[in-house]
C-alpha atoms as a PDB file:
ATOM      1  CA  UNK A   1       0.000   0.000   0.000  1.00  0.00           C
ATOM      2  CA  UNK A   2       1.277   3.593  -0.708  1.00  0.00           C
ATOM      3  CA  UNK A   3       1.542   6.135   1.613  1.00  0.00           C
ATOM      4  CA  UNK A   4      -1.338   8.283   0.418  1.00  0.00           C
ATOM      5  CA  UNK A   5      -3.737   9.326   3.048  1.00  0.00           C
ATOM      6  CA  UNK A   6      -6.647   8.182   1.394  1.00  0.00           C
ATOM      7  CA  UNK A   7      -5.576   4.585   1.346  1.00  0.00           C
ATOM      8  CA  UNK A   8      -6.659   3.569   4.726  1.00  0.00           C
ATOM      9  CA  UNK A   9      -8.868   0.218   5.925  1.00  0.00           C
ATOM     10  CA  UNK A  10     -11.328   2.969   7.280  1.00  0.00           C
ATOM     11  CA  UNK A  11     -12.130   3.438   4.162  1.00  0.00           C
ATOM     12  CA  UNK A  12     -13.881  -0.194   4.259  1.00  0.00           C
ATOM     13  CA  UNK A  13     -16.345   1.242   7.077  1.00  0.00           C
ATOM     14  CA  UNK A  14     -17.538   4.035   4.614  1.00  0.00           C
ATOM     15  CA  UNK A  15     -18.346   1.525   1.788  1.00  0.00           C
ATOM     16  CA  UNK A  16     -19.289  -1.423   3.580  1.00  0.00           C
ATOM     17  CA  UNK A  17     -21.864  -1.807   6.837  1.00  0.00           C
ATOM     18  CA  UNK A  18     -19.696  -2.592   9.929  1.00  0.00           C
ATOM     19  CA  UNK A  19     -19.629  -6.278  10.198  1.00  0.00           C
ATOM     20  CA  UNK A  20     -19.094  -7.056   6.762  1.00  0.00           C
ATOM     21  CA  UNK A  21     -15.861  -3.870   6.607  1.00  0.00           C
ATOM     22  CA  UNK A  22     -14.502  -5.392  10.278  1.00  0.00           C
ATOM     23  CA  UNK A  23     -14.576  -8.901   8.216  1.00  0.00           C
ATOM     24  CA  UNK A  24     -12.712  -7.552   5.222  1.00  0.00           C
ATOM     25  CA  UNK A  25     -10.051  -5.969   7.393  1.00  0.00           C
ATOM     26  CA  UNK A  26      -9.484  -9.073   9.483  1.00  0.00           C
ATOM     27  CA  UNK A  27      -8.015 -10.376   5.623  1.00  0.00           C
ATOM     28  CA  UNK A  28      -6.040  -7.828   5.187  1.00  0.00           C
ATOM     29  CA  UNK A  29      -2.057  -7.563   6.463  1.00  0.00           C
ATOM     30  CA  UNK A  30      -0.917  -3.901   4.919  1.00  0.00           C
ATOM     31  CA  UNK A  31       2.175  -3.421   4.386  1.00  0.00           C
ATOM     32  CA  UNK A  32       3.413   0.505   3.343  1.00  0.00           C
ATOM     33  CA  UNK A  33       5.959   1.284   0.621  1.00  0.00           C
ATOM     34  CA  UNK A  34       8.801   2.664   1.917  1.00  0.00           C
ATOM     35  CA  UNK A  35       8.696   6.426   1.421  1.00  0.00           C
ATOM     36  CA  UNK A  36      11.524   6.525  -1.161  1.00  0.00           C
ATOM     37  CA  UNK A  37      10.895   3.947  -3.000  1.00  0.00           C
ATOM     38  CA  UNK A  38       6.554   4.208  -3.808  1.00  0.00           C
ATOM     39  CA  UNK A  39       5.536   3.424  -7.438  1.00  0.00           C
ATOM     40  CA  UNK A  40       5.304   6.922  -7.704  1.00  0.00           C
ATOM     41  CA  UNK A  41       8.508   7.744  -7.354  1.00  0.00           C
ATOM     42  CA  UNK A  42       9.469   4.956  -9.660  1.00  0.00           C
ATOM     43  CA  UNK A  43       7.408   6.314 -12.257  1.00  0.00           C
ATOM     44  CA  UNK A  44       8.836   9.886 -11.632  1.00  0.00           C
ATOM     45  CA  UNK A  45      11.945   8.659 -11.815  1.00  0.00           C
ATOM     46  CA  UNK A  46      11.300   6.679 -15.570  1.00  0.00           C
ATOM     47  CA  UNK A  47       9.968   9.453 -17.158  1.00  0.00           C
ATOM     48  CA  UNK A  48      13.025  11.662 -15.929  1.00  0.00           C
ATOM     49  CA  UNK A  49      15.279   9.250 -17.537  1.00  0.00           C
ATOM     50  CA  UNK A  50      12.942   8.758 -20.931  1.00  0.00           C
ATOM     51  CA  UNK A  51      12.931  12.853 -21.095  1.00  0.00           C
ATOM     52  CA  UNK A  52      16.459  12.789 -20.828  1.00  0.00           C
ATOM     53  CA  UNK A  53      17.249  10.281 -22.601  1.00  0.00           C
ATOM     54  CA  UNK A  54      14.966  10.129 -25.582  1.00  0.00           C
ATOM     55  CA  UNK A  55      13.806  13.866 -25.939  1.00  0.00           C
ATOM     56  CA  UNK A  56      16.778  15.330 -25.483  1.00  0.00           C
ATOM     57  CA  UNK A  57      18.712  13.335 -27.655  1.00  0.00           C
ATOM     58  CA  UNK A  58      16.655  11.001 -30.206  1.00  0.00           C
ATOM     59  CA  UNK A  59      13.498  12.090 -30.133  1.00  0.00           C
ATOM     60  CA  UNK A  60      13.354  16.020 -31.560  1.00  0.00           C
ATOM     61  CA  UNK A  61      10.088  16.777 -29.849  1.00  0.00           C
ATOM     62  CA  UNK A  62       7.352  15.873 -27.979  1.00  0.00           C
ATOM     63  CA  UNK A  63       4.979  16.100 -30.869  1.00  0.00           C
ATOM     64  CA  UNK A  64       7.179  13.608 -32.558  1.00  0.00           C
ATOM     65  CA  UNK A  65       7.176  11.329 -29.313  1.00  0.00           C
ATOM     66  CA  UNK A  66       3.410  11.562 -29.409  1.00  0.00           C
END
């Protein structure tokens, strides 16, 4: 699970009545992405090196990437 504050088990209680949310959870072991190293900043981190890489260099423009 990523660190973003919306991704929490309460979230169960809003979408499911309290027995069958308290049921789901019991399923569930979360585990959080380390801070520095979330599929976010992966992804950040690819496109950097495609913009750099390709755009820069062999691509001449975005239009052209596109």
């Amino acid at each position: 699970m990523d660190n973003l504050n919306t991704l929490k088990l309460s979230a169960l209680y809003k979408a499911f009545r309290a027995d069958e949310a308290s049921r789901l959870a019991d399923r569930f072991e979360v585990h959080h992405a380390p801070r520095h190293g979330s599929w976010l900043d992966m992804a950040e981190i690819e496109i950097g090196v495609l913009s750099r890489r390709c755009l820069a260099r062999r691509i001449p423009d975005h239009e052209t990437l596109e």
